[in-house]
C-alpha atoms as a PDB file:
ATOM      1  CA  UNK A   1      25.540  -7.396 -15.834  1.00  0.00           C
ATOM      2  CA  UNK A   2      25.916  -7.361 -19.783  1.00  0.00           C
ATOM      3  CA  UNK A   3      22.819  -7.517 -21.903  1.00  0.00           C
ATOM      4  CA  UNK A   4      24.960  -9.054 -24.535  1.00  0.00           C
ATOM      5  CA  UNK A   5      25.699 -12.244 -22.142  1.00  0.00           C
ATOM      6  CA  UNK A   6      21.578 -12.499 -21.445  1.00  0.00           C
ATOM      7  CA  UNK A   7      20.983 -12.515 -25.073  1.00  0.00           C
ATOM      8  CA  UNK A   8      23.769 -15.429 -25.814  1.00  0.00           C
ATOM      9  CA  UNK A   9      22.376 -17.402 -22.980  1.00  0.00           C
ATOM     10  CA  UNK A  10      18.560 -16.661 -24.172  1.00  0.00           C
ATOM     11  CA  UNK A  11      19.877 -18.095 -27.240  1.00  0.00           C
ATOM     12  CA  UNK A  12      21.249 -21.146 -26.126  1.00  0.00           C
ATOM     13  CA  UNK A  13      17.804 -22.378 -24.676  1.00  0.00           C
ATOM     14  CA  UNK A  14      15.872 -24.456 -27.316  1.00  0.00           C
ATOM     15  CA  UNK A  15      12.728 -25.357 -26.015  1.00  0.00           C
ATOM     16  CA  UNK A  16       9.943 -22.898 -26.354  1.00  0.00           C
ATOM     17  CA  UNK A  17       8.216 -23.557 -23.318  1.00  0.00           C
ATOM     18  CA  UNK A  18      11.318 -22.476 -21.093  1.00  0.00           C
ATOM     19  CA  UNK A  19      11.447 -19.385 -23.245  1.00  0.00           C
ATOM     20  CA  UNK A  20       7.795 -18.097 -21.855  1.00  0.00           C
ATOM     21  CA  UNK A  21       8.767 -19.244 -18.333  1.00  0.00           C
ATOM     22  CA  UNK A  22      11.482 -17.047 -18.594  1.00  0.00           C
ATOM     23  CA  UNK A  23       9.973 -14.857 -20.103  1.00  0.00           C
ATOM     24  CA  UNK A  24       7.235 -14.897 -17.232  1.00  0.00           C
ATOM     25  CA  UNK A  25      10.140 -14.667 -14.756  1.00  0.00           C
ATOM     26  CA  UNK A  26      11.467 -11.148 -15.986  1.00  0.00           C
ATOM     27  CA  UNK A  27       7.675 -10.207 -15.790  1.00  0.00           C
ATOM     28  CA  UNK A  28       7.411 -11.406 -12.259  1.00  0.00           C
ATOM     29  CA  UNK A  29      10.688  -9.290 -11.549  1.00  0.00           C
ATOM     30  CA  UNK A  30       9.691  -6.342 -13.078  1.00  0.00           C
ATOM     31  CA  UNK A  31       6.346  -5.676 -11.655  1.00  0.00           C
ATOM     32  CA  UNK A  32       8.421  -6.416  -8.062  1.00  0.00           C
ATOM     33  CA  UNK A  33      10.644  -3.484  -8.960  1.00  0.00           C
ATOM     34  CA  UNK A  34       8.211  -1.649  -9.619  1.00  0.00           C
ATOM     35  CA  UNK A  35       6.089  -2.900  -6.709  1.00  0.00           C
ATOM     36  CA  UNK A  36       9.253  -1.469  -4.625  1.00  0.00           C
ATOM     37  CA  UNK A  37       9.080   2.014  -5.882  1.00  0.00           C
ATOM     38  CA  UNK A  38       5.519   2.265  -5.627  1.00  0.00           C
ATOM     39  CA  UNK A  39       5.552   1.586  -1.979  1.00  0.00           C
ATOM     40  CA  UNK A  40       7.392   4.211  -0.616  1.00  0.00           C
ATOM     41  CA  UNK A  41       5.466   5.486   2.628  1.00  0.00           C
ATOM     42  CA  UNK A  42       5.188   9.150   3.342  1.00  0.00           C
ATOM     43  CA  UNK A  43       4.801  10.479   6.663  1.00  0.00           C
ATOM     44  CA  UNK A  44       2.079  12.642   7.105  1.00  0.00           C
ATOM     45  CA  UNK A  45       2.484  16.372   7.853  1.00  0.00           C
ATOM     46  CA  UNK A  46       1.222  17.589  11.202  1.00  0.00           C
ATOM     47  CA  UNK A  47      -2.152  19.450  10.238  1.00  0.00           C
ATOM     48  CA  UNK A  48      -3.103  18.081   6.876  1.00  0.00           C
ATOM     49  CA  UNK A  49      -6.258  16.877   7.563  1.00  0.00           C
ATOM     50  CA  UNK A  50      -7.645  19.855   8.804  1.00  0.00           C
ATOM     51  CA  UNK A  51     -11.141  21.122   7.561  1.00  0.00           C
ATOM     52  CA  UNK A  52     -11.790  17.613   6.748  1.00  0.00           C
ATOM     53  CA  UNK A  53     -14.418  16.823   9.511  1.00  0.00           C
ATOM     54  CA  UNK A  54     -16.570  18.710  11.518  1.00  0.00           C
ATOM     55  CA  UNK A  55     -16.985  18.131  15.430  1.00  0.00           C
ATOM     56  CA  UNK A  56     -20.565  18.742  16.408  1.00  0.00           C
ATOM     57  CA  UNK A  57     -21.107  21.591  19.229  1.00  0.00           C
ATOM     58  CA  UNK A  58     -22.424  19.886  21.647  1.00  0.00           C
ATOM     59  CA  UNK A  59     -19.643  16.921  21.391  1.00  0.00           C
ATOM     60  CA  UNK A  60     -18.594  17.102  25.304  1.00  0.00           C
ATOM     61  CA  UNK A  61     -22.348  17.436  26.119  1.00  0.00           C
ATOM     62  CA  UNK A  62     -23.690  14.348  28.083  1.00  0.00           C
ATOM     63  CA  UNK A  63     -25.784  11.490  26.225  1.00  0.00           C
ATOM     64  CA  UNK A  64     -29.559  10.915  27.272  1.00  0.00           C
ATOM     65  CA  UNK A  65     -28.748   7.161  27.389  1.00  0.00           C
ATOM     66  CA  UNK A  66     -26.589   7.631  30.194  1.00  0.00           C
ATOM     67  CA  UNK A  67     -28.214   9.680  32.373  1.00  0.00           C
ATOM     68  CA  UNK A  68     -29.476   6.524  34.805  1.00  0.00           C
ATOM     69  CA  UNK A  69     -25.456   5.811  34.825  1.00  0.00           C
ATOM     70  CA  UNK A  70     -24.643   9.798  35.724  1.00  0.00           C
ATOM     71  CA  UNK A  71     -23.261  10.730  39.124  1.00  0.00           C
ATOM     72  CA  UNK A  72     -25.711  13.265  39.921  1.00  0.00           C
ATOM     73  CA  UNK A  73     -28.431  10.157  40.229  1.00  0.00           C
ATOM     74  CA  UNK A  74     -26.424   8.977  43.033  1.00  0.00           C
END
C-alpha cells in the first residue's frame, strides 16, 4: 500500500479524537507485529541441559517410608 494514500486519508479526518484512536490503532498493530516475531519457538537441541542438575547416588535406593509397603515384608 502507498504511504502517500495513508497520509491524504489521515488528512481528511477532522476530529482530533479519531486522530488518537487511530493513532492507538497503528500502536495496537505494531506491537502485534512485533508480538509475531518475538514468538518464534525453538526446538530444543537433544543434550542441552546437561550439567544442569545433579541426580543424587543413591536415587534408585529404596525410601524408609516404604519399607512397611516393600515385598520382602510379605
Amino acid at each position: 500500500m502507498n504511504e502517500q494514500l495513508i497520509y491524504s486519508k489521515l488528512s481528511l479526518l477532522s476530529s482530533e479524537s479519531l486522530k488518537v484512536e487511530l493513532l492507538q490503532y497503528l500502536d495496537y498493530l505494531l506491537s502485534k507485529q512485533f508480538a509475531e516475531k518475538s514468538t518464534l519457538k525453538r526446538m530444543p537441541r537433544f543434550g542441552s541441559a546437561k550439567g544442569t542438575f545433579k541426580m543424587a547416588p543413591d536415587f534408585d535406593a529404596p525410601l524408609d517410608d516404604f519399607k512397611d509397603y516393600s515385598p520382602d515384608k510379605i
